[in-house]
C-alpha atoms as a PDB file:
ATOM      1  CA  UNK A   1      -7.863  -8.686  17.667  1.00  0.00           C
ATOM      2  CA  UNK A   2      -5.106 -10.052  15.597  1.00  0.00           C
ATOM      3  CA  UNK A   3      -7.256  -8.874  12.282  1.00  0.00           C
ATOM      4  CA  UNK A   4      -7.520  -4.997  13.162  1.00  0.00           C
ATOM      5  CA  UNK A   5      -3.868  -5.153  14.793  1.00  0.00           C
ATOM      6  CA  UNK A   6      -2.518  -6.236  10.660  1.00  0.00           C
ATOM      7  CA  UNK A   7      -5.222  -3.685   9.329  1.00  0.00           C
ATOM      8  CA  UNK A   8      -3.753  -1.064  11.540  1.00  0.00           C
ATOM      9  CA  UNK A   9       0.356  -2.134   9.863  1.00  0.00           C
ATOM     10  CA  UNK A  10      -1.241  -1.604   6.201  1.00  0.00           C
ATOM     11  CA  UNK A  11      -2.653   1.527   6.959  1.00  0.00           C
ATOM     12  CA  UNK A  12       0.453   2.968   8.507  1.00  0.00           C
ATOM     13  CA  UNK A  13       2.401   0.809   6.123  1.00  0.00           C
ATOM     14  CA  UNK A  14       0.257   3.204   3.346  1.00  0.00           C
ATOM     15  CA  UNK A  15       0.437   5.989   5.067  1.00  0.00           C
ATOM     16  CA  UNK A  16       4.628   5.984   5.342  1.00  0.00           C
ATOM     17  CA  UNK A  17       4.992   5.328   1.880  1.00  0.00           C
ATOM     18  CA  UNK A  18       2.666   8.234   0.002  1.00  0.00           C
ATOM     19  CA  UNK A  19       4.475  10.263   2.704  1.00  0.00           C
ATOM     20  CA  UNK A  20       7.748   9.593   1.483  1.00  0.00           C
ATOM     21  CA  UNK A  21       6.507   9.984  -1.861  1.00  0.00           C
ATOM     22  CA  UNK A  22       5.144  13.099  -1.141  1.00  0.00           C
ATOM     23  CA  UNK A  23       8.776  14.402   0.144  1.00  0.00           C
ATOM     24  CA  UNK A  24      10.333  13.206  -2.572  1.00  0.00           C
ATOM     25  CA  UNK A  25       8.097  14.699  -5.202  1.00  0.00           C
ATOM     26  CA  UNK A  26       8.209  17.786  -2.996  1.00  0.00           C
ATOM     27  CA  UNK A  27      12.403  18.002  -3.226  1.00  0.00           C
ATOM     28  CA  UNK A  28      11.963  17.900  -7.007  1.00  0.00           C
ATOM     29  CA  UNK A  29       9.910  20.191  -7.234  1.00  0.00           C
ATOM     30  CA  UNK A  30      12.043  22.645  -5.174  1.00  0.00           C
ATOM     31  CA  UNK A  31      14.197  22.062  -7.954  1.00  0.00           C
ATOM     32  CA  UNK A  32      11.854  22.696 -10.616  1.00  0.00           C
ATOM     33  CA  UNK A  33      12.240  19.116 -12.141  1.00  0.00           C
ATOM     34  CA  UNK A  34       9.022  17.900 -12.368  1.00  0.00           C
ATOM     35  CA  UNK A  35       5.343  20.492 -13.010  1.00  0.00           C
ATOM     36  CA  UNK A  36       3.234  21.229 -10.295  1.00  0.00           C
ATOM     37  CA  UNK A  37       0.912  18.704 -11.832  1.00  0.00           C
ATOM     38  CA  UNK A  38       2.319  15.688 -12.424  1.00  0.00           C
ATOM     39  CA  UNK A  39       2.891  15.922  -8.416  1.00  0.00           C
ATOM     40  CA  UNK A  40      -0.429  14.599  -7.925  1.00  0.00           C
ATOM     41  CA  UNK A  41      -0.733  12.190 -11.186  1.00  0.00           C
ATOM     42  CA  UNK A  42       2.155  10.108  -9.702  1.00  0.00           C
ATOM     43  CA  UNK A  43       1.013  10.513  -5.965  1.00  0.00           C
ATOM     44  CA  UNK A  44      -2.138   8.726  -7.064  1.00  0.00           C
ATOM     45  CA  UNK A  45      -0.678   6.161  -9.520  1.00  0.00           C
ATOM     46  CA  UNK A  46       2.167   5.054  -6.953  1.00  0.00           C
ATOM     47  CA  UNK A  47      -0.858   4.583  -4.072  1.00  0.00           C
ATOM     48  CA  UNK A  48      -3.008   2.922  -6.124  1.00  0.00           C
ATOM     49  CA  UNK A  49      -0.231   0.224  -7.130  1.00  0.00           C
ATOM     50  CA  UNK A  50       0.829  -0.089  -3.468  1.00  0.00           C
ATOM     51  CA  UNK A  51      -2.966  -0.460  -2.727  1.00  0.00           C
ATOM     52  CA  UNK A  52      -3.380  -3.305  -5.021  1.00  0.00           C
ATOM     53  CA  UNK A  53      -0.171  -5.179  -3.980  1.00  0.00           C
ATOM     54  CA  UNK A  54      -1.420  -5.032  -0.474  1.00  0.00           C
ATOM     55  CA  UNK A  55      -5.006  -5.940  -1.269  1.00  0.00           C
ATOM     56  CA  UNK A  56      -4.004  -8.979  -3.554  1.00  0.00           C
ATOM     57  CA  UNK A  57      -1.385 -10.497  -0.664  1.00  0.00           C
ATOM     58  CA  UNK A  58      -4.175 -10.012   2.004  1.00  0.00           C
ATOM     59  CA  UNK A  59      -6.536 -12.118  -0.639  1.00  0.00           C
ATOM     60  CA  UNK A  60      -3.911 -14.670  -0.819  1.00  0.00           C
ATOM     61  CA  UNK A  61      -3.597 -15.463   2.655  1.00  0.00           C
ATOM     62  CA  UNK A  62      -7.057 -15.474   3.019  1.00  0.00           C
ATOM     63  CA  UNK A  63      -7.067 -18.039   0.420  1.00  0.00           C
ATOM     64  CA  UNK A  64      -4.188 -19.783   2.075  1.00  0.00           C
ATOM     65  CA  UNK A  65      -5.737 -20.148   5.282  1.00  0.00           C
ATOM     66  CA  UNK A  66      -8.606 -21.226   3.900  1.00  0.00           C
ATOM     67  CA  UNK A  67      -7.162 -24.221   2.472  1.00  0.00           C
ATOM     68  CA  UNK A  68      -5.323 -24.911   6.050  1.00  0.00           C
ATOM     69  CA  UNK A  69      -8.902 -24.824   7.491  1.00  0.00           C
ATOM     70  CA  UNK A  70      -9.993 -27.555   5.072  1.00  0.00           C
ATOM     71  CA  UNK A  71      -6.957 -29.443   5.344  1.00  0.00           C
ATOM     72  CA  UNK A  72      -7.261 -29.480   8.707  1.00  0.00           C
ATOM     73  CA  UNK A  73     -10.582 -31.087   8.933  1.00  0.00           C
ATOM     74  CA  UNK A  74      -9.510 -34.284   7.653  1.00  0.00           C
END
């Protein structure tokens, strides 16, 4: 239960943060700062970085309770 309860907190965690992207991308562009096209370049970039951050510290406590397990065997 725990497992799809911290699933659920990176998705929404994901899903605030490419929002807030999105408004802030949106704002300049209101103000004609950045083209129309690098709006979606960046969107993807910036997810993709978050996604691999998340990815890699799920991975590590994976590994981390991993070794507890075999620690704990002894």
């Amino acid at each position: 239960m725990s497992k799809y309860f911290s699933w659920a907190l990176v998705v929404a965690a994901v899903a605030v943060i490419v929002t807030t992207i999105y408004s802030v991308v949106e704002v300049l562009l209101q103000f004609d700062l950045i083209p129309i096209y690098t709006q979606i370049l960046w969107i993807a970039v910036i997810t993709c970085i978050i996604s691999l951050i998340i990815v890699l510290v799920i991975e590590k406590n994976k590994k981390r309770k991993e070794n507890e397990d075999d620690f704990s065997k002894y």
